[in-house]
C-alpha atoms as a PDB file:
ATOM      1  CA  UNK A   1      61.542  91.926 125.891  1.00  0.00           C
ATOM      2  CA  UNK A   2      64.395  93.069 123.656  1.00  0.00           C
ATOM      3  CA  UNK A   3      63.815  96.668 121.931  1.00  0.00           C
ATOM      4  CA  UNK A   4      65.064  96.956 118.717  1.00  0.00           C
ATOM      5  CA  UNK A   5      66.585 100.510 117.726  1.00  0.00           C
ATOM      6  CA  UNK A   6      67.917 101.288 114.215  1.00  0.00           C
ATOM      7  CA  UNK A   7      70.819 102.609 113.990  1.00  0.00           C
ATOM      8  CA  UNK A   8      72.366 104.153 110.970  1.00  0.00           C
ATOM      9  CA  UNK A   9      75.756 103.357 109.461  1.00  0.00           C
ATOM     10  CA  UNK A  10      77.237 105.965 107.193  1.00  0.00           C
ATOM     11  CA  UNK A  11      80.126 103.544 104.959  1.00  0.00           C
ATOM     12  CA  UNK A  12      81.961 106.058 103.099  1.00  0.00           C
ATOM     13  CA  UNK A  13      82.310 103.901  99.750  1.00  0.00           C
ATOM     14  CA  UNK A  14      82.160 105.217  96.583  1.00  0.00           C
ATOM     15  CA  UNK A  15      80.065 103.756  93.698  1.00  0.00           C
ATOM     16  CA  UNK A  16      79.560 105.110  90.376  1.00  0.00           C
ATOM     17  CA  UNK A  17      75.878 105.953  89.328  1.00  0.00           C
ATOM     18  CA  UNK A  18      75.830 103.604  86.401  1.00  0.00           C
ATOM     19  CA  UNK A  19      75.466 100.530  89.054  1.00  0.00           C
ATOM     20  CA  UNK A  20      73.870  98.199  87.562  1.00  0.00           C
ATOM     21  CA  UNK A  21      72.739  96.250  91.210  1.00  0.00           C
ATOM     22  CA  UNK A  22      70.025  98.982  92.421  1.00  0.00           C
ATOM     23  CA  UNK A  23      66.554  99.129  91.361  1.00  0.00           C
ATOM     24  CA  UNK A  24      65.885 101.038  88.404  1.00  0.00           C
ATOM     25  CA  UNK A  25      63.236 102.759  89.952  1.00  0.00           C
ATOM     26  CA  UNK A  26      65.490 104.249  92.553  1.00  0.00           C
ATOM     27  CA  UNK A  27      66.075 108.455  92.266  1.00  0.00           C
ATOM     28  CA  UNK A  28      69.993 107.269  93.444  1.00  0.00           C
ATOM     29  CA  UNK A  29      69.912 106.730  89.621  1.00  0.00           C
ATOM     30  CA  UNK A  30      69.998 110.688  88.461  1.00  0.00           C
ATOM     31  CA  UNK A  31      68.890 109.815  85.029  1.00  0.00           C
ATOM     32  CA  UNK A  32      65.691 109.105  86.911  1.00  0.00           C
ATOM     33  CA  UNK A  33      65.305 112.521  88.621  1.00  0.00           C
ATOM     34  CA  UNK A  34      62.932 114.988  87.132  1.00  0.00           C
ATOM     35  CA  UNK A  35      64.027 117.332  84.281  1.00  0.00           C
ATOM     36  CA  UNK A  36      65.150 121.119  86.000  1.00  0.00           C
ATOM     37  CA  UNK A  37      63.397 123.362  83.107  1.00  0.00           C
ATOM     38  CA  UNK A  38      64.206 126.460  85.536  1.00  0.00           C
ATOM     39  CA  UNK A  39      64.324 126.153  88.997  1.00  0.00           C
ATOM     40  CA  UNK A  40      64.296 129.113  91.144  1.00  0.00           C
ATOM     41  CA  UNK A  41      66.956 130.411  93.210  1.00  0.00           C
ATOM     42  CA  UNK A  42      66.097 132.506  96.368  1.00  0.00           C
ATOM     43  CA  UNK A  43      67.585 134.285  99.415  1.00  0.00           C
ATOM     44  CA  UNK A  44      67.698 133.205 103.173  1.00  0.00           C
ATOM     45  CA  UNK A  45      69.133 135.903 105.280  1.00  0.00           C
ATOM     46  CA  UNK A  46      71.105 135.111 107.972  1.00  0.00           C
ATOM     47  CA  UNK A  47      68.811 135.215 111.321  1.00  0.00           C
ATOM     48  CA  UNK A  48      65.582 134.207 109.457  1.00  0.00           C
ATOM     49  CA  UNK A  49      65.840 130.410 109.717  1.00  0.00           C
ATOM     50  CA  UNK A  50      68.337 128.665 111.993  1.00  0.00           C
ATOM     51  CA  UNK A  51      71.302 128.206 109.738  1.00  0.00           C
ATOM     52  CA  UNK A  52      74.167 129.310 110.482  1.00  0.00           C
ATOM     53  CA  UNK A  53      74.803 131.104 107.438  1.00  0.00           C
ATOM     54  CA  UNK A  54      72.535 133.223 105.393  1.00  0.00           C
ATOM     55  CA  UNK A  55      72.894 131.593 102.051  1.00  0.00           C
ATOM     56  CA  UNK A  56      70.768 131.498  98.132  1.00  0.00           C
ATOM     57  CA  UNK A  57      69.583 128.568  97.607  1.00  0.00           C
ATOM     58  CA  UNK A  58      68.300 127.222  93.975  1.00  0.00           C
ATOM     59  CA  UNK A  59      65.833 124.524  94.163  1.00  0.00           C
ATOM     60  CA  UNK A  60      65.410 122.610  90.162  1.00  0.00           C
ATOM     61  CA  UNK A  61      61.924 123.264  88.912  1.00  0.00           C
ATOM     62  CA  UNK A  62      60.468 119.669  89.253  1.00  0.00           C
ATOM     63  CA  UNK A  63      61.387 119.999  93.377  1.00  0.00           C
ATOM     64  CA  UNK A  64      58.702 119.816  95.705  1.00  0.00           C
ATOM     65  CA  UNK A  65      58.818 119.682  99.373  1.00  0.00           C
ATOM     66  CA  UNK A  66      57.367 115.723  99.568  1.00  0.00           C
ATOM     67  CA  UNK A  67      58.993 114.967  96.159  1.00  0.00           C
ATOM     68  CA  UNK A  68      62.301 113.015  94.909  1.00  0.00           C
ATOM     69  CA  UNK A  69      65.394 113.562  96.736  1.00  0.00           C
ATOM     70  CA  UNK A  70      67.730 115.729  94.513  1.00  0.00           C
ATOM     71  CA  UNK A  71      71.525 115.986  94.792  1.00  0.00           C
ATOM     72  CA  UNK A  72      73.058 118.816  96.942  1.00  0.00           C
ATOM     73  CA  UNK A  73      76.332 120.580  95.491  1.00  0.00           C
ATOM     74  CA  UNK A  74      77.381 123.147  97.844  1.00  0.00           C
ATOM     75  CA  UNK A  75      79.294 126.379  96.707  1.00  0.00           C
ATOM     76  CA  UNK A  76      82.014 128.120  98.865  1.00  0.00           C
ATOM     77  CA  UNK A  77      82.689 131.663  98.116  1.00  0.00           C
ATOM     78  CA  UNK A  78      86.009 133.688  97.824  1.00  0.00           C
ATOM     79  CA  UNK A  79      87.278 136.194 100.934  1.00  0.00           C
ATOM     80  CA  UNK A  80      85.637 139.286  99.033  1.00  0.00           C
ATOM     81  CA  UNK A  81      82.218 137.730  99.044  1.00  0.00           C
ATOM     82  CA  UNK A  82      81.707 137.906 102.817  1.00  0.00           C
ATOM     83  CA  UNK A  83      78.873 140.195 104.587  1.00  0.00           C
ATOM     84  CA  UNK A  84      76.593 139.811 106.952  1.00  0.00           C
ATOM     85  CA  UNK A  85      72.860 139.679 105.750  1.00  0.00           C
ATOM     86  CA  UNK A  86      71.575 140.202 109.077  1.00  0.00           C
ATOM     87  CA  UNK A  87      72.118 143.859 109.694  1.00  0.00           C
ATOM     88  CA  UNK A  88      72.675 144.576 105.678  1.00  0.00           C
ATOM     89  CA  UNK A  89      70.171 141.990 102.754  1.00  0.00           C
ATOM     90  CA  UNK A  90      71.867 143.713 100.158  1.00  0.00           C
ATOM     91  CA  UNK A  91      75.229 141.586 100.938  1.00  0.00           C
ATOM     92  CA  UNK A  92      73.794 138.673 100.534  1.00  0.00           C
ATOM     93  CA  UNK A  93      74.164 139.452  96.845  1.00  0.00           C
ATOM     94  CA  UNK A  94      77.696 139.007  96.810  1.00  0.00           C
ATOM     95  CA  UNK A  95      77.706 135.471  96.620  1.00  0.00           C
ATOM     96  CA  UNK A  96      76.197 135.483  93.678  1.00  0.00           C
ATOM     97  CA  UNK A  97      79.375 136.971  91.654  1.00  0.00           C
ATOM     98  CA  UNK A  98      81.092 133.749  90.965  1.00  0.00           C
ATOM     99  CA  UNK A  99      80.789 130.170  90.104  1.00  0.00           C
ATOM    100  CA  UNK A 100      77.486 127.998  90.017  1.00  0.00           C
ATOM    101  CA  UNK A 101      75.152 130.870  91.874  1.00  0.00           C
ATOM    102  CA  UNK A 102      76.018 133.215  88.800  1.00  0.00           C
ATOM    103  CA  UNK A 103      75.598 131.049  86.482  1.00  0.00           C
ATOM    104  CA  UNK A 104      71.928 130.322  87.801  1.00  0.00           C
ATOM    105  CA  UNK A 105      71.002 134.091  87.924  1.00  0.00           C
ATOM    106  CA  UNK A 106      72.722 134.732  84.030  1.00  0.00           C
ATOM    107  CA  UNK A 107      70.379 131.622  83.251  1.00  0.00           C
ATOM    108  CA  UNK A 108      73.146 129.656  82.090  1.00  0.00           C
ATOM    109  CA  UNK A 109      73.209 127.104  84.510  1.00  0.00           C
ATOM    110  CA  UNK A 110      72.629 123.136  82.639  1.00  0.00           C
ATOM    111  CA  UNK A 111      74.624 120.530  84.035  1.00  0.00           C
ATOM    112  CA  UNK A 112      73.512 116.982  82.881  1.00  0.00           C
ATOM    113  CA  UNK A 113      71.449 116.149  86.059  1.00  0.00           C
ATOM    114  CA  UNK A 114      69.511 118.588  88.127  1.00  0.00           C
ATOM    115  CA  UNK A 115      70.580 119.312  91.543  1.00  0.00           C
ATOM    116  CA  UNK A 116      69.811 121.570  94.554  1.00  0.00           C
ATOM    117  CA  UNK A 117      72.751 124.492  94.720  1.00  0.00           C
ATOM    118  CA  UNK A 118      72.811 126.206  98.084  1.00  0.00           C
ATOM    119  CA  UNK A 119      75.162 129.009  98.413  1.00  0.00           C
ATOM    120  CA  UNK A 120      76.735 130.180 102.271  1.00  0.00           C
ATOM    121  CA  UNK A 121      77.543 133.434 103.166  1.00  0.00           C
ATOM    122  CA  UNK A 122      80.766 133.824 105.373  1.00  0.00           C
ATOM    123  CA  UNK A 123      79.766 136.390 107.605  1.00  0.00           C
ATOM    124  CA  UNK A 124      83.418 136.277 110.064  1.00  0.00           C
ATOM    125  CA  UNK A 125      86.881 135.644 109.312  1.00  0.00           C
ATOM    126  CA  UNK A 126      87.066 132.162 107.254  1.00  0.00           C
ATOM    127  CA  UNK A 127      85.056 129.063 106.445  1.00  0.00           C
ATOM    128  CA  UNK A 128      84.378 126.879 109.741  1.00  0.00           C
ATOM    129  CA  UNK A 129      84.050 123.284 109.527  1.00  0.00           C
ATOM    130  CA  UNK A 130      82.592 122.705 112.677  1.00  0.00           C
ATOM    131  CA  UNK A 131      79.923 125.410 111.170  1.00  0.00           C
ATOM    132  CA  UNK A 132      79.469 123.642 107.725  1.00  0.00           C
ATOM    133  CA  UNK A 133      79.271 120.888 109.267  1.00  0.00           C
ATOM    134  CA  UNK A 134      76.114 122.319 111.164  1.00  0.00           C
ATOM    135  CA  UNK A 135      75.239 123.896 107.904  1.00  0.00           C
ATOM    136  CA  UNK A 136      74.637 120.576 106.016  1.00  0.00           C
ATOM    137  CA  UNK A 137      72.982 119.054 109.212  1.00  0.00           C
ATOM    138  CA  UNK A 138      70.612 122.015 108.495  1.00  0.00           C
ATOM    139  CA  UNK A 139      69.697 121.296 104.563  1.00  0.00           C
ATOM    140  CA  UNK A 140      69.508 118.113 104.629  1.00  0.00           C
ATOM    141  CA  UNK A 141      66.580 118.427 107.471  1.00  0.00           C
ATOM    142  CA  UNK A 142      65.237 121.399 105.382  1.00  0.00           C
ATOM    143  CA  UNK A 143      65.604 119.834 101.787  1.00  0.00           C
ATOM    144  CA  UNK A 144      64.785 116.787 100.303  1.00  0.00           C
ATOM    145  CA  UNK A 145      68.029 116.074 100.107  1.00  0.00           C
ATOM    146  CA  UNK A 146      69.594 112.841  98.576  1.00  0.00           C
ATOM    147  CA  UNK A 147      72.384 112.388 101.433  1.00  0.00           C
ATOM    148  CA  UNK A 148      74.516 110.164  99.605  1.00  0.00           C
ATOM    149  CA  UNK A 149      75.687 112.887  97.028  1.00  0.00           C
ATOM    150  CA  UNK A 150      76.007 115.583  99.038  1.00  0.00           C
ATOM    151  CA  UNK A 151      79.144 117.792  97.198  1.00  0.00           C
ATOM    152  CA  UNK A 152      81.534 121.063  98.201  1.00  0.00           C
ATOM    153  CA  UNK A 153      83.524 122.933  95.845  1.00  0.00           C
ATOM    154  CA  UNK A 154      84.323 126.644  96.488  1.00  0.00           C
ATOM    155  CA  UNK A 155      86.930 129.172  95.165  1.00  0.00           C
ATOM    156  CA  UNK A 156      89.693 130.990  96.557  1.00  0.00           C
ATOM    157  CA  UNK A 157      88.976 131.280 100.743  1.00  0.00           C
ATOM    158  CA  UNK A 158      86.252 128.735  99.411  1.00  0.00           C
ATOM    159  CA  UNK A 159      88.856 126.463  98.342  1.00  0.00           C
ATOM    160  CA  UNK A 160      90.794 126.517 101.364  1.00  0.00           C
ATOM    161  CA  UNK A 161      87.397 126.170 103.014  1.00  0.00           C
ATOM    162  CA  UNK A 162      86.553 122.718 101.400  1.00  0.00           C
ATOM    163  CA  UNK A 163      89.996 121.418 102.075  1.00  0.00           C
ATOM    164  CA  UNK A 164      89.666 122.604 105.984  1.00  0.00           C
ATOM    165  CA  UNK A 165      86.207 120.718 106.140  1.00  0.00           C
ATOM    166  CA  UNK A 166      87.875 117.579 104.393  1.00  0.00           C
ATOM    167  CA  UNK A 167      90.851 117.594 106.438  1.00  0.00           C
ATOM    168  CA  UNK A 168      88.933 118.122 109.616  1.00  0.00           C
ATOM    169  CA  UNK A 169      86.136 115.861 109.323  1.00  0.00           C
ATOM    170  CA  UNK A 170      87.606 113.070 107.424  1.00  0.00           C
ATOM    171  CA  UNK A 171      85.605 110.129 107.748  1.00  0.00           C
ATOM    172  CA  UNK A 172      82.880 111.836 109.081  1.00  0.00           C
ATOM    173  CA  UNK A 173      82.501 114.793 106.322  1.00  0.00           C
ATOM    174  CA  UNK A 174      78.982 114.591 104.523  1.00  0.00           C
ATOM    175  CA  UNK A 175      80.934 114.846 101.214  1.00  0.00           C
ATOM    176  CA  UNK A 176      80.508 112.511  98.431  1.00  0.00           C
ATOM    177  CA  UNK A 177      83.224 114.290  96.249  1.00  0.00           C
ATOM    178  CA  UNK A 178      84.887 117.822  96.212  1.00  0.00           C
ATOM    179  CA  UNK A 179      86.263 120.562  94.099  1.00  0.00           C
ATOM    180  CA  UNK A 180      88.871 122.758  95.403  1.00  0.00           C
ATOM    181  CA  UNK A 181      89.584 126.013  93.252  1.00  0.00           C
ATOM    182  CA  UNK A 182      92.573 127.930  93.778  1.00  0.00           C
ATOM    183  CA  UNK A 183      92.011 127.255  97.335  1.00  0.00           C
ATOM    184  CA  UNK A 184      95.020 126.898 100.301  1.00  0.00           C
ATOM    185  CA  UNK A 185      95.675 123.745 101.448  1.00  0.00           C
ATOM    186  CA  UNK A 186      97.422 121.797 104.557  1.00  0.00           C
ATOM    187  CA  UNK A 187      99.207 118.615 102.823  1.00  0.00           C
ATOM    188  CA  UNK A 188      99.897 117.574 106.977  1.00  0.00           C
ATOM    189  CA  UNK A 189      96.178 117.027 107.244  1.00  0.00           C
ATOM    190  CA  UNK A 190      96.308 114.862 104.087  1.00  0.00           C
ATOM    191  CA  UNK A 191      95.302 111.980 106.091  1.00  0.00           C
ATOM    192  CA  UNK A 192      91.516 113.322 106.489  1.00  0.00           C
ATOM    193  CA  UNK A 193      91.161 113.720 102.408  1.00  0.00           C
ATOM    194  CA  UNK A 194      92.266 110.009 101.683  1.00  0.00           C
ATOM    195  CA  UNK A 195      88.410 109.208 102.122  1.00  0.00           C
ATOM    196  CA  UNK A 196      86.588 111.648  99.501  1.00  0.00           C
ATOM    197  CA  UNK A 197      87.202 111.495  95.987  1.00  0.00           C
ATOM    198  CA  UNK A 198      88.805 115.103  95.448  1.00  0.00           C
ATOM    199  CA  UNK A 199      89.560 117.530  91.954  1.00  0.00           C
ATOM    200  CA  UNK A 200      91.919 120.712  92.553  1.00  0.00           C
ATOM    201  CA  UNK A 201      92.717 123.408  90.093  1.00  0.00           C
ATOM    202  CA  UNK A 202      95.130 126.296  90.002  1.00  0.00           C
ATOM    203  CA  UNK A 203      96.575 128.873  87.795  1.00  0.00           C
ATOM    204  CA  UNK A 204     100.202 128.647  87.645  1.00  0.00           C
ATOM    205  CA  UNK A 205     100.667 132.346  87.718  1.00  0.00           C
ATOM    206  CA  UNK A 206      98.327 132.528  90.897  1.00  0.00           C
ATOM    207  CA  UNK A 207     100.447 134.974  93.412  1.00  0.00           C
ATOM    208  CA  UNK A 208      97.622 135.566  95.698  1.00  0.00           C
ATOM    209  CA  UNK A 209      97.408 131.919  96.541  1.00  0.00           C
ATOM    210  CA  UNK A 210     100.595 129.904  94.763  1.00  0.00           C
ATOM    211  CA  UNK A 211      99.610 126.103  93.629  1.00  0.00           C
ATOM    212  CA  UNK A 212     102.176 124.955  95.398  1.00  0.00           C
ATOM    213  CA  UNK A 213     100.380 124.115  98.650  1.00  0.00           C
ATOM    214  CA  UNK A 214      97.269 122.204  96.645  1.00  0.00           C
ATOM    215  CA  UNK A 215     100.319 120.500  94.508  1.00  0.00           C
ATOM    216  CA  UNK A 216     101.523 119.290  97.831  1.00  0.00           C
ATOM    217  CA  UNK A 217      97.832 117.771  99.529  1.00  0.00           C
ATOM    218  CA  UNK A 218      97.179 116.122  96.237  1.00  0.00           C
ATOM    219  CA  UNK A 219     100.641 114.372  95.900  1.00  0.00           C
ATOM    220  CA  UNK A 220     100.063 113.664  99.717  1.00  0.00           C
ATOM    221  CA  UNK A 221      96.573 112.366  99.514  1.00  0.00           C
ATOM    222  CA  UNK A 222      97.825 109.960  96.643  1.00  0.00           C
ATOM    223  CA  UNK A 223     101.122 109.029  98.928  1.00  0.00           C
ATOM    224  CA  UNK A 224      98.160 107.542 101.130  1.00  0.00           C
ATOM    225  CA  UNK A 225      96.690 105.102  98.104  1.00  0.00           C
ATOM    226  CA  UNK A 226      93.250 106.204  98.168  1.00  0.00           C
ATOM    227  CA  UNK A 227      90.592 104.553  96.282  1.00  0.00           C
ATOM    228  CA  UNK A 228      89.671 107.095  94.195  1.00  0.00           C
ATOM    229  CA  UNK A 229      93.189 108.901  93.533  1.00  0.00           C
ATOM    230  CA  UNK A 230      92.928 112.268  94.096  1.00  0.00           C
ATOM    231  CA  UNK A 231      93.230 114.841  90.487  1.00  0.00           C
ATOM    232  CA  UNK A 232      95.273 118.141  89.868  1.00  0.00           C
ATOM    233  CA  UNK A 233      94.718 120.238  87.056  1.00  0.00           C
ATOM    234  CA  UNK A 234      96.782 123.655  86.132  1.00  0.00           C
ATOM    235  CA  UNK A 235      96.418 126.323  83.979  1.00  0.00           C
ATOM    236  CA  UNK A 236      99.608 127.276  82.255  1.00  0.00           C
ATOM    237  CA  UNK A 237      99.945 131.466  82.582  1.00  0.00           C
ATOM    238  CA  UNK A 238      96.590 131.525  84.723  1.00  0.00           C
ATOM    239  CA  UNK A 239      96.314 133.584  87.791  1.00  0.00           C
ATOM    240  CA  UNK A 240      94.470 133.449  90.989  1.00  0.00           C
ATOM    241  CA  UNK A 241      91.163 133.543  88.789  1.00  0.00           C
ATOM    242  CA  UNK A 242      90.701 129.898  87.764  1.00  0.00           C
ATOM    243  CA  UNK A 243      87.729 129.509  88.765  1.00  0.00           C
ATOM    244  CA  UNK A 244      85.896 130.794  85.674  1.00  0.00           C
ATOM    245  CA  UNK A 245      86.833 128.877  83.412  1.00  0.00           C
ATOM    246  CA  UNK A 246      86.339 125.642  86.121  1.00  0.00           C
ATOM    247  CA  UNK A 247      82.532 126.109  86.457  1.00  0.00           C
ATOM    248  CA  UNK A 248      81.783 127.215  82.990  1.00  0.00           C
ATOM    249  CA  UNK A 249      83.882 124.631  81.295  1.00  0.00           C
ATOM    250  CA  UNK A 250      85.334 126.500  79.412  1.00  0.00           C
ATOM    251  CA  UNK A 251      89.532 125.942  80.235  1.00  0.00           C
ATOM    252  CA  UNK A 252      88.771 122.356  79.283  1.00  0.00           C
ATOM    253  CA  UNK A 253      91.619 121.732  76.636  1.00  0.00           C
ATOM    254  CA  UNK A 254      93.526 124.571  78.109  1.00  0.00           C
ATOM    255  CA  UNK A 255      94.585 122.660  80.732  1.00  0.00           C
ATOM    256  CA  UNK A 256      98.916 121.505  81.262  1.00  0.00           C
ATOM    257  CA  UNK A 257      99.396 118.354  79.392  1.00  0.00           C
ATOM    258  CA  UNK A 258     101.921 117.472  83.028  1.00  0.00           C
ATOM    259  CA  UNK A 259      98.807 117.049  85.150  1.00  0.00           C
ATOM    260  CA  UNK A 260      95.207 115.605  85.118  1.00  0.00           C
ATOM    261  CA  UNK A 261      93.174 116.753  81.994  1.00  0.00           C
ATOM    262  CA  UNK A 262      90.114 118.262  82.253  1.00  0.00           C
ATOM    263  CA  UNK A 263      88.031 116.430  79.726  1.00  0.00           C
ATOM    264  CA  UNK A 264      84.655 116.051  81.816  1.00  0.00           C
ATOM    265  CA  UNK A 265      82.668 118.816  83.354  1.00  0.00           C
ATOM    266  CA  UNK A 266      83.351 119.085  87.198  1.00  0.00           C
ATOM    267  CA  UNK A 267      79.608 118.450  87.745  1.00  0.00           C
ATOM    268  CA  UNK A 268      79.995 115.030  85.847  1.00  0.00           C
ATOM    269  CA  UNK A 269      82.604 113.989  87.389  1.00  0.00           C
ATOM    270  CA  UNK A 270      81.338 114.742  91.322  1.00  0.00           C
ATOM    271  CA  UNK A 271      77.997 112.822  90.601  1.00  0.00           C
ATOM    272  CA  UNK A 272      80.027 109.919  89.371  1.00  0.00           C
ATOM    273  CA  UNK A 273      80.186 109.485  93.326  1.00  0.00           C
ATOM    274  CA  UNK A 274      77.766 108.881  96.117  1.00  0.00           C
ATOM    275  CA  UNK A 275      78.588 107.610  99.695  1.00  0.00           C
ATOM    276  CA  UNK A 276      76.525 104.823 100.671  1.00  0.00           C
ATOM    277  CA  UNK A 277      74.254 104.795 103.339  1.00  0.00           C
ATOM    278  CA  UNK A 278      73.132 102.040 105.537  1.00  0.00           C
ATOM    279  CA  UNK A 279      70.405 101.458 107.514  1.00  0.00           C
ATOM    280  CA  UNK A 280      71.038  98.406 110.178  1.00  0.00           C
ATOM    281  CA  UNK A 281      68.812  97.199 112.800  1.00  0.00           C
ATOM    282  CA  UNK A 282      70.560  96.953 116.453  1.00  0.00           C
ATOM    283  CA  UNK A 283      69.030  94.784 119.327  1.00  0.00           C
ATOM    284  CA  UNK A 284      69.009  95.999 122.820  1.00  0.00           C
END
């Protein structure tokens, strides 16, 4: 007798939530999630579960352990956010200076859909992706976890982090979209990006990390024809900080009238995507 074993396909296609061809009832529709009245973000030091990061996490306020799956946006700090939580808690902290993790503790956070934010703490040299790739292995067996919008942005060494995941994973990245900030990037590896709907942004003035290398990967990626072609936006007279102004939403209409606008919130426009996933039955 034949066994049958199910096997499961990843298809990295991208599909705006507004589909009309899925059941209404399904929480792949976000407008069908839960409202997040305050969620409730909390510290995991490194050691005390079996990430390999210590990292916050913020879980919405309708989340429960059994519950709907939520989307995942995962946050990449700069190079002056790294410690190591294990011999020192208090540096855990750090990560929550910038982007979506501060605006959570100043109680600002509110994009349109609620989603689970989890924060890592780079406690060595740089961003791995062989190690983020563990990393989301590890929340999406911890959290309840919608794996088809799973999404990395990050900021400075955070930036260049996302791009090294995307480059180095390609295909096989658990990324349904991504947002680069001020980040380095390797326009050789552009081949590994053409798959995942990507967003940079830069300062023009940034001398600590110059736009040129992001201008390059986008112009690269889009060389490649992706499906989803991939966006640049700069700040005219911006430095390396352009992050701010990114997450809060405030530079939109600030923006350089040469590249993409920034006319939708970054959180919009990353759950406009979701990779879909398959399930497929296999006889033995």
């Amino acid at each position: 007798m034949k066994n049958l074993i199910l096997a499961i396909a990843v298809l990295v296609v991208f599909a705006s939530c507004s589909s009309n061809d899925v059941d209404p009832t399904d929480f792949n529709i976000l407008s069908n999630l839960p409202a997040d009245t305050g969620g409730i973000q909390k510290p995991f030091y490194l050691g005390s579960t079996t990430s390999p990061y210590g990292f916050y996490a913020y879980t919405p306020s309708s989340y429960t352990a059994d519950g709907a799956e939520f989307p995942l946006i995962i946050f990449l700090h700069g190079s002056g956010e790294r410690g190591n939580s294990q011999t020192d808690q208090a540096k855990l902290d750090l990560v929550l200076r910038n982007g979506p993790p501060m605006m959570i503790k100043k109680e600002k956070w509110n994009p349109t859909y609620p989603a689970l934010v989890v924060s890592p703490q780079c406690h060595d040299g740089g961003w791995n992706a062989d190690k983020l790739h563990e990393f989301i292995e590890f929340l999406v067996k911890t959290y309840q976890v919608n794996e088809s919008r799973i999404y990395l942005t990050g900021l400075s060494m955070g930036g260049g982090g996302t791009f090294t995941y995307l480059t180095e994973k390609g295909s096989e990245a658990y990324v349904a979209a991504a947002v680069p900030i001020c980040g380095w990037a390797n326009a050789n590896k552009a081949e590994g990006m053409k798959h995942i709907p990507v967003w940079t942004f830069h300062g023009d003035k940034d001398t600590t990390v110059k736009p040129g290398s992001a201008m390059n990967m986008i112009s690269k990626i889009n060389e490649l024809t992706p499906k989803v072609p991939a966006k640049l936006t700069i700040y005219p007279g911006v430095g390396h900080n352009s992050w701010s102004k990114t997450y809060d939403g405030t530079g939109m209409g600030t923006e350089s009238a040469e590249y993409d606008a920034f006319s939708v919130s970054i959180y919009d426009w990353m759950f406009q995507y979701q990779r879909e996933i398959s399930v497929e039955v296999v006889a033995e």
